[in-house]
PDB file of N, CA and C in Angstrom:
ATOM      1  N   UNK A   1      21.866   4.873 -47.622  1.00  0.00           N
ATOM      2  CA  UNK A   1      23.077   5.385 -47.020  1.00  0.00           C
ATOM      3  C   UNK A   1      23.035   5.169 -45.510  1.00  0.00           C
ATOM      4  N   UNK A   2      24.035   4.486 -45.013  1.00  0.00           N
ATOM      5  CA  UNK A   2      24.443   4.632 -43.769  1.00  0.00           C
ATOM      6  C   UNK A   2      24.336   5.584 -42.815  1.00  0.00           C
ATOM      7  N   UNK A   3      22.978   5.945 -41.648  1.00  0.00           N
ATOM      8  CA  UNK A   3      23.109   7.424 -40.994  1.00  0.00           C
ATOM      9  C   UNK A   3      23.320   7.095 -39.503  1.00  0.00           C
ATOM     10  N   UNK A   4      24.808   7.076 -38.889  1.00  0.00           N
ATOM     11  CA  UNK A   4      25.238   6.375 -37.492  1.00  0.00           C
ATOM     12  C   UNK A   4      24.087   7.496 -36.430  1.00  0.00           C
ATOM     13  N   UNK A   5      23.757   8.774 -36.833  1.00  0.00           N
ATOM     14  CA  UNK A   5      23.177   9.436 -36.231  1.00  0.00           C
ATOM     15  C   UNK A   5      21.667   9.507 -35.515  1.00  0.00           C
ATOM     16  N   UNK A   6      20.787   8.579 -37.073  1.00  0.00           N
ATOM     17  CA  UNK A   6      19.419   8.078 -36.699  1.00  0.00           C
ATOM     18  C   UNK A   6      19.591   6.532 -36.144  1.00  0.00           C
ATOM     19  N   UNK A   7      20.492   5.703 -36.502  1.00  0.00           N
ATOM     20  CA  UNK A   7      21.119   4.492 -35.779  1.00  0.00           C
ATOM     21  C   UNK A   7      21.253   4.497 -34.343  1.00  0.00           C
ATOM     22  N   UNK A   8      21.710   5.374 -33.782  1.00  0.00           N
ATOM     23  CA  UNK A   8      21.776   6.321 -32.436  1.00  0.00           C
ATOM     24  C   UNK A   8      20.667   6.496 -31.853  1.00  0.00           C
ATOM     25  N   UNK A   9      20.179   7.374 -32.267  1.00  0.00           N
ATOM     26  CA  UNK A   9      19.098   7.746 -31.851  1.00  0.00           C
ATOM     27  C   UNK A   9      17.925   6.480 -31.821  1.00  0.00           C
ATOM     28  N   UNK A  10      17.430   5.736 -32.878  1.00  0.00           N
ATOM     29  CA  UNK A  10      17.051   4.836 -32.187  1.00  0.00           C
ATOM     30  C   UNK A  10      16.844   3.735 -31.340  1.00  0.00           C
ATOM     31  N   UNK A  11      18.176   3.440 -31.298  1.00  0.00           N
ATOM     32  CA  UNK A  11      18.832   2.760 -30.439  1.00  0.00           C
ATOM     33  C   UNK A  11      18.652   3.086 -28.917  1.00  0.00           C
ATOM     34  N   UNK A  12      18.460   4.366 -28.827  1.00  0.00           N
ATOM     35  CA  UNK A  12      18.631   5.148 -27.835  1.00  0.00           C
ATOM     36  C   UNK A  12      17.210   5.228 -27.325  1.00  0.00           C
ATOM     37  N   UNK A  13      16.054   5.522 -28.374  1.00  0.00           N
ATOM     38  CA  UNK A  13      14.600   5.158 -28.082  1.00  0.00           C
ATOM     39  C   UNK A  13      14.646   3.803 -27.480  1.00  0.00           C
ATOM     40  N   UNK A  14      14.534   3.032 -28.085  1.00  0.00           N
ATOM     41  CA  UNK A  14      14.740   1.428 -27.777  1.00  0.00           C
ATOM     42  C   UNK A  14      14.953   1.294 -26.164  1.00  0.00           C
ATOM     43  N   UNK A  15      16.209   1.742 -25.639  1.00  0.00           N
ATOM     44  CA  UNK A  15      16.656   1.208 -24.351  1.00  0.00           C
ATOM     45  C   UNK A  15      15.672   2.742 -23.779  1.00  0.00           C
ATOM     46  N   UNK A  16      15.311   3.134 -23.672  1.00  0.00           N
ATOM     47  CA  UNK A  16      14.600   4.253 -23.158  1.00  0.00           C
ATOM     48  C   UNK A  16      12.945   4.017 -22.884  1.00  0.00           C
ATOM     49  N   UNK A  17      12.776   3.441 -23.490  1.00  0.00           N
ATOM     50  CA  UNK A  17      11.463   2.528 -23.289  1.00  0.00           C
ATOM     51  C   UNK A  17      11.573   1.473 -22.696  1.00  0.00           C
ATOM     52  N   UNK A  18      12.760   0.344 -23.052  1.00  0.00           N
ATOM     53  CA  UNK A  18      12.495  -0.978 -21.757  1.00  0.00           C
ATOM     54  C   UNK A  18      13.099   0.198 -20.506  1.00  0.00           C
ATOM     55  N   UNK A  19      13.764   0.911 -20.443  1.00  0.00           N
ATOM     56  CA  UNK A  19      13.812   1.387 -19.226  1.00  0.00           C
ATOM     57  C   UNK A  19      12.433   1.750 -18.011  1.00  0.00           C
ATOM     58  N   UNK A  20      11.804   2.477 -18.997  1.00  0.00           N
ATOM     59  CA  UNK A  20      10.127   3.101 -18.829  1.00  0.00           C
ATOM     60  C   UNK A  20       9.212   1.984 -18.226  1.00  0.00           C
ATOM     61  N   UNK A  21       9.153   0.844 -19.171  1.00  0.00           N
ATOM     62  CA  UNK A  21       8.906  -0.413 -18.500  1.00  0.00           C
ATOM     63  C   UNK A  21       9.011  -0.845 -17.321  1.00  0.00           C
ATOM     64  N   UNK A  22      10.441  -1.544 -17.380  1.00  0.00           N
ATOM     65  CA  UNK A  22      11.253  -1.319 -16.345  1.00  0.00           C
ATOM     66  C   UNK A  22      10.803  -0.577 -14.726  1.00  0.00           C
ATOM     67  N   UNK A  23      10.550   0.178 -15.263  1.00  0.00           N
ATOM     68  CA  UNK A  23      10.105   1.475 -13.809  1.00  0.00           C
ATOM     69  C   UNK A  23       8.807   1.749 -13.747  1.00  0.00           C
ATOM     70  N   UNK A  24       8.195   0.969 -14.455  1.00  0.00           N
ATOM     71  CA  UNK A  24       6.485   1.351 -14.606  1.00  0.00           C
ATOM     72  C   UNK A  24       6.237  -0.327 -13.364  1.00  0.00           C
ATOM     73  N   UNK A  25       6.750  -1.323 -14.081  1.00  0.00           N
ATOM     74  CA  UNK A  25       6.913  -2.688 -13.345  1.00  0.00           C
ATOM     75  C   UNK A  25       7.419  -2.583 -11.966  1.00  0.00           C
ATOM     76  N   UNK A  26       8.064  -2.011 -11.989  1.00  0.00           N
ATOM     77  CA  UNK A  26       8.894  -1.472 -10.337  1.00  0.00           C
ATOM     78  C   UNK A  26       8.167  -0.415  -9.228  1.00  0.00           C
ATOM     79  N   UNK A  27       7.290   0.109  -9.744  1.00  0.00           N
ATOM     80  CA  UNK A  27       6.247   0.888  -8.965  1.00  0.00           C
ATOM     81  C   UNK A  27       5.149   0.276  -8.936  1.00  0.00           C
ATOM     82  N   UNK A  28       4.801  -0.539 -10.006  1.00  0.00           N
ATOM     83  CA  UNK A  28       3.638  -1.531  -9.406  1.00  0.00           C
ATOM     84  C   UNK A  28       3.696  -2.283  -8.401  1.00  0.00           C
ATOM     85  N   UNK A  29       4.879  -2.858  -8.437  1.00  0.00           N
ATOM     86  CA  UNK A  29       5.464  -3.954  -7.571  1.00  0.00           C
ATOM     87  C   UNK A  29       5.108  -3.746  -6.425  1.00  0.00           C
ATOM     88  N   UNK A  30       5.895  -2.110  -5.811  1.00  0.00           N
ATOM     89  CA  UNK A  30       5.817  -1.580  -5.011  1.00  0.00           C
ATOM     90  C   UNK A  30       4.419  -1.378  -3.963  1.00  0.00           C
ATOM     91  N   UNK A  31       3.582  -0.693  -5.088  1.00  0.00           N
ATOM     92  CA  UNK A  31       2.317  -0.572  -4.793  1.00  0.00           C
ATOM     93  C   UNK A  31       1.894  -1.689  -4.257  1.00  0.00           C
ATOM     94  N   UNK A  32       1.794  -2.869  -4.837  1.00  0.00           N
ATOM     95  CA  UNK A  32       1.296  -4.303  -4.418  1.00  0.00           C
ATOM     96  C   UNK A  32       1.545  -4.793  -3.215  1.00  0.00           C
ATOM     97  N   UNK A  33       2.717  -4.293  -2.967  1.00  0.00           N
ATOM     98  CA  UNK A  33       3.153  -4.403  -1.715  1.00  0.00           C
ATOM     99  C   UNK A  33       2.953  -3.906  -0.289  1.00  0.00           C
ATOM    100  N   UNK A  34       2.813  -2.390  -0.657  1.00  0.00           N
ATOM    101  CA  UNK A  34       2.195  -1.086   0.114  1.00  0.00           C
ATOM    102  C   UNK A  34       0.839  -1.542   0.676  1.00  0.00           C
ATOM    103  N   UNK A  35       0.452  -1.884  -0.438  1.00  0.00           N
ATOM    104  CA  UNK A  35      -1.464  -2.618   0.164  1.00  0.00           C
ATOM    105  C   UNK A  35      -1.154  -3.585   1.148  1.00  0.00           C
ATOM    106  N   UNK A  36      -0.151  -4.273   0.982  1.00  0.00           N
ATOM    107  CA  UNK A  36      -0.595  -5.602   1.534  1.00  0.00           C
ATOM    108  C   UNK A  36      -0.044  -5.667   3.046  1.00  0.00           C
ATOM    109  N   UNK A  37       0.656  -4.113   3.741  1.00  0.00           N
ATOM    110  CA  UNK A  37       1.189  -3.953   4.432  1.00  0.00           C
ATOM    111  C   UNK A  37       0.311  -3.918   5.695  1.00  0.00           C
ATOM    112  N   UNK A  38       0.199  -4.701   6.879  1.00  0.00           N
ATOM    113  CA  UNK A  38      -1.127  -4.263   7.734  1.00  0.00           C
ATOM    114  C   UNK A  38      -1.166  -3.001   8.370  1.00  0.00           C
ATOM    115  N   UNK A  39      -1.976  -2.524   8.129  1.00  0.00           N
ATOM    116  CA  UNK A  39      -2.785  -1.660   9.550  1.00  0.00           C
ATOM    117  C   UNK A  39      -4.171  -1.878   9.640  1.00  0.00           C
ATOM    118  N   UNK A  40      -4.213  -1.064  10.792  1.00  0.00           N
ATOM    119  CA  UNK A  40      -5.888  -1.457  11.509  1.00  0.00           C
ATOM    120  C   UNK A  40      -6.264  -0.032  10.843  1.00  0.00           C
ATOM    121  N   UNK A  41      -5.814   1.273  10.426  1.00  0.00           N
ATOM    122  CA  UNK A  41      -6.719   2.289   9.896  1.00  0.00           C
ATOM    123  C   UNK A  41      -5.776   3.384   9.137  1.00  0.00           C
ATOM    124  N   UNK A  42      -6.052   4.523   8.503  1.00  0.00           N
ATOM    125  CA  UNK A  42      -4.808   5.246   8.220  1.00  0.00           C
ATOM    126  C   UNK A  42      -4.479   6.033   9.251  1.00  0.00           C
ATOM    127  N   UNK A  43      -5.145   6.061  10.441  1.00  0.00           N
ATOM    128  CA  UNK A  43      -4.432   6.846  11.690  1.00  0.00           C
ATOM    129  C   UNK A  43      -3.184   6.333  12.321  1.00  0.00           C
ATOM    130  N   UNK A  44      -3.185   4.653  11.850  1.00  0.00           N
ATOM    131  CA  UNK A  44      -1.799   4.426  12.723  1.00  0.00           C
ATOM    132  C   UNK A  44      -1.370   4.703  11.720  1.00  0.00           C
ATOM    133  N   UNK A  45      -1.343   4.166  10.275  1.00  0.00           N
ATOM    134  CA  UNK A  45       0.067   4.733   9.302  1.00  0.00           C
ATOM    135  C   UNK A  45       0.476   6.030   9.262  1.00  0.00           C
ATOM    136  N   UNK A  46      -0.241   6.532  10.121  1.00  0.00           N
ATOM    137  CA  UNK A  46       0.480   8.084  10.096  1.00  0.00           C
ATOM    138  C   UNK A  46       1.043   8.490  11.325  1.00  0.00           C
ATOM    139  N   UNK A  47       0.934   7.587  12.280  1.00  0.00           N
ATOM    140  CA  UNK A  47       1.708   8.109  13.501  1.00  0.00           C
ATOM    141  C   UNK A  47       2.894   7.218  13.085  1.00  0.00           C
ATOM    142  N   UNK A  48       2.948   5.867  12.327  1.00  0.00           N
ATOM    143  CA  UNK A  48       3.980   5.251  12.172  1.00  0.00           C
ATOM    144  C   UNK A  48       4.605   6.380  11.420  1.00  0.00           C
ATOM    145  N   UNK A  49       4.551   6.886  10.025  1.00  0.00           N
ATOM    146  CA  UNK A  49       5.403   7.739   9.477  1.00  0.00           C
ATOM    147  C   UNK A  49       6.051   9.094  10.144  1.00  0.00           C
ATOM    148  N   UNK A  50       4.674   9.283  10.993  1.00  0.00           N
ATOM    149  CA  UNK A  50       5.683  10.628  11.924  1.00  0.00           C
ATOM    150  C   UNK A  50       6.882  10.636  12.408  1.00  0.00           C
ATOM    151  N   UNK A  51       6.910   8.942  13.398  1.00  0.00           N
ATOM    152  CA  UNK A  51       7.894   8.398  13.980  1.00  0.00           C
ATOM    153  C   UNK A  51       8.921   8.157  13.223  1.00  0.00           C
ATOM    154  N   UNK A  52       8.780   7.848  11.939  1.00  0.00           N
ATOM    155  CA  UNK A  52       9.620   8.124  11.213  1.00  0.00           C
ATOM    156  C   UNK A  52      10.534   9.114  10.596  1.00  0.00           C
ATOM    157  N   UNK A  53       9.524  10.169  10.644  1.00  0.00           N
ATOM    158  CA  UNK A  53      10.474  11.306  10.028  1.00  0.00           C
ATOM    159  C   UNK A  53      11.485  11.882  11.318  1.00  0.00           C
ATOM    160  N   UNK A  54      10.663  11.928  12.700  1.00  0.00           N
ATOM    161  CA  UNK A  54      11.180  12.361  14.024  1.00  0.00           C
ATOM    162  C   UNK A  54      12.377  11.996  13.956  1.00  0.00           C
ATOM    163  N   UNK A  55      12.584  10.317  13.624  1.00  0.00           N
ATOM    164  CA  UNK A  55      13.786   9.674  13.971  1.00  0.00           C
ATOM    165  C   UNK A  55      15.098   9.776  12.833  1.00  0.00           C
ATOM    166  N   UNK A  56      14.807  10.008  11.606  1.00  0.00           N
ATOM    167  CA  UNK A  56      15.172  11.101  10.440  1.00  0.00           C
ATOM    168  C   UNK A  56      15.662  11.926  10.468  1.00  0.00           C
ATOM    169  N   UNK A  57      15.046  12.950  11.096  1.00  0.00           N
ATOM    170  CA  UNK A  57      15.499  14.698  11.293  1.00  0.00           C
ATOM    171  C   UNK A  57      16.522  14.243  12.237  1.00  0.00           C
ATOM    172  N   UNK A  58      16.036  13.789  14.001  1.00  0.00           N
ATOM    173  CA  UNK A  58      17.114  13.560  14.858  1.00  0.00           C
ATOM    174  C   UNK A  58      18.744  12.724  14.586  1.00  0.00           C
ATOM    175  N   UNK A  59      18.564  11.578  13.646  1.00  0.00           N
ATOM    176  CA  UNK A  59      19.511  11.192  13.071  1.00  0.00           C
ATOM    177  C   UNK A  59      20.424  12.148  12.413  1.00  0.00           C
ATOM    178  N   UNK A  60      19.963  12.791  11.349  1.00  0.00           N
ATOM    179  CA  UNK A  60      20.184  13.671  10.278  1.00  0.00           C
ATOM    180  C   UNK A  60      20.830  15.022  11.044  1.00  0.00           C
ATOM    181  N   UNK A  61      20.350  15.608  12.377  1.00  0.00           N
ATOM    182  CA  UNK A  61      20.642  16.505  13.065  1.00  0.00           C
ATOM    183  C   UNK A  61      22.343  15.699  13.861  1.00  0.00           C
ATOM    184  N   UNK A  62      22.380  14.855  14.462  1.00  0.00           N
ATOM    185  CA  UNK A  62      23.481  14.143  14.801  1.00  0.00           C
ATOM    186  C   UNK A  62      24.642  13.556  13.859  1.00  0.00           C
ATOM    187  N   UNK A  63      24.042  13.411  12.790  1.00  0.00           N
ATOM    188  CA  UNK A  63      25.033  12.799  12.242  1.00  0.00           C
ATOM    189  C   UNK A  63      26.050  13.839  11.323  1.00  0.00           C
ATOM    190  N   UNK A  64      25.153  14.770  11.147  1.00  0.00           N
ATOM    191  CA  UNK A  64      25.942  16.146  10.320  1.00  0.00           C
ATOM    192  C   UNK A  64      27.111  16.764  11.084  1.00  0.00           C
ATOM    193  N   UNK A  65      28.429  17.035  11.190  1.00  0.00           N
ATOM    194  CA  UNK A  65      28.749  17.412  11.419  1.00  0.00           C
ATOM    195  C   UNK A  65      29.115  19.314  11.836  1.00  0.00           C
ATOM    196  N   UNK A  66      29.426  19.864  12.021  1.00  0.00           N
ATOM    197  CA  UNK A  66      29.804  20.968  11.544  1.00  0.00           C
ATOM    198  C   UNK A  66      30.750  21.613  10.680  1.00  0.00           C
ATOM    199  N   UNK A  67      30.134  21.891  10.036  1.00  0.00           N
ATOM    200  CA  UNK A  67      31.635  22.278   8.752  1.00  0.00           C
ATOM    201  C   UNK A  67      32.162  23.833   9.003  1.00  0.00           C
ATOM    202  N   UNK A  68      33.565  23.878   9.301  1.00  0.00           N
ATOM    203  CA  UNK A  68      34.427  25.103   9.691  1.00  0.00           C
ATOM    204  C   UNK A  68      35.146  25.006   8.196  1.00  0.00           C
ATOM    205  N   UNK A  69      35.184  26.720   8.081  1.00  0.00           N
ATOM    206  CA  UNK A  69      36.118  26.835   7.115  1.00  0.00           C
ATOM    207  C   UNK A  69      37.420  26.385   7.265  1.00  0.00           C
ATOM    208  N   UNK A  70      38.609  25.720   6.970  1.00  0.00           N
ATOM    209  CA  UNK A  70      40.119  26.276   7.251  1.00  0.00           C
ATOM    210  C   UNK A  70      40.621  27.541   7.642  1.00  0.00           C
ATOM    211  N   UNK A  71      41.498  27.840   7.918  1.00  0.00           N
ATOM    212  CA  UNK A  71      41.892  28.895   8.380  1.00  0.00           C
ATOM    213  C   UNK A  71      42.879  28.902   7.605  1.00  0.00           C
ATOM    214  N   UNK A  72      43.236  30.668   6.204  1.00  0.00           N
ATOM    215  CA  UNK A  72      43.795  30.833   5.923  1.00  0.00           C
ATOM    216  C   UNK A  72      45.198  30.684   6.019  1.00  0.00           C
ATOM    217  N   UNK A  73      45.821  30.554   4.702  1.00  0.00           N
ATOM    218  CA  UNK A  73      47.420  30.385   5.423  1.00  0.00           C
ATOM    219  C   UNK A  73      47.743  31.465   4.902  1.00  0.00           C
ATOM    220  N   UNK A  74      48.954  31.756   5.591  1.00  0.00           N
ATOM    221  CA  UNK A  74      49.792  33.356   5.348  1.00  0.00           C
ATOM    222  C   UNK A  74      50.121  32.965   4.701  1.00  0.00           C
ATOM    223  N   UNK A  75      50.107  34.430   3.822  1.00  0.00           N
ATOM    224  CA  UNK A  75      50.555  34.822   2.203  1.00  0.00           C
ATOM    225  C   UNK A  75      51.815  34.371   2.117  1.00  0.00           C
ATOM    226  N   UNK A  76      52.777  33.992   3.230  1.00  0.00           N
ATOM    227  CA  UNK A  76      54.304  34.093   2.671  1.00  0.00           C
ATOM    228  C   UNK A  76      54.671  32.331   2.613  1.00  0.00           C
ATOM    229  N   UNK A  77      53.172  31.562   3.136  1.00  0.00           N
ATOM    230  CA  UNK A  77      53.795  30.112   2.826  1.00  0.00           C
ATOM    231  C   UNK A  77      53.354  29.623   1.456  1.00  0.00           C
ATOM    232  N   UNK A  78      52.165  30.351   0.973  1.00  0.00           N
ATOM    233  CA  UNK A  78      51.795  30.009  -0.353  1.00  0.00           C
ATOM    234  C   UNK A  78      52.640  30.209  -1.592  1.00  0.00           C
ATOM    235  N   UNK A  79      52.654  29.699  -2.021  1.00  0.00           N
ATOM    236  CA  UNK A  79      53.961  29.173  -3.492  1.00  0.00           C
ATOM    237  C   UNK A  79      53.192  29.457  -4.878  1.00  0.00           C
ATOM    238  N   UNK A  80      53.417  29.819  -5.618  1.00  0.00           N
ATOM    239  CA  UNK A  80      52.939  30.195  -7.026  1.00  0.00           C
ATOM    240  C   UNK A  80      53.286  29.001  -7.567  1.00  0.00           C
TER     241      UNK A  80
END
């Protein structure tokens, strides 16, 4: 008998695993890459990342605006 439900579902395993793949291959990649990145010790990669986050926050602090509520409107322009 025809069950569209376990059909589904494995189907659904299926692409859920090349996905897994997929992202297992994509963090290796990554990694491979990470190594091959120079520094002379992990003391500079960490002043490099500081500089990074510094410039992050300060961005992130500038670019946010301030958000104001509206200002109510009187009861007598609002319309049901």
């Amino acid at each position: 008998m025809f069950d569209p439900i376990s059909l589904w579902m494995q189907s659904t395993v299926m692409w859920m695993k090349v996905f897994k793949h997929q992202h297992e291959a994509y963090l290796r990649v990554l990694g491979a890459v990470a190594e091959k990145i120079p520094h002379e010790n992990a003391a500079e990669c960490a002043r490099e990342a500081e500089a990074v986050k510094r410039t992050v926050r300060a961005s992130a602090k500038v670019s946010k605006p301030r958000q104001t509520k509206p200002a109510p409107k009187p009861a007598e322009l609002v319309s049901a």
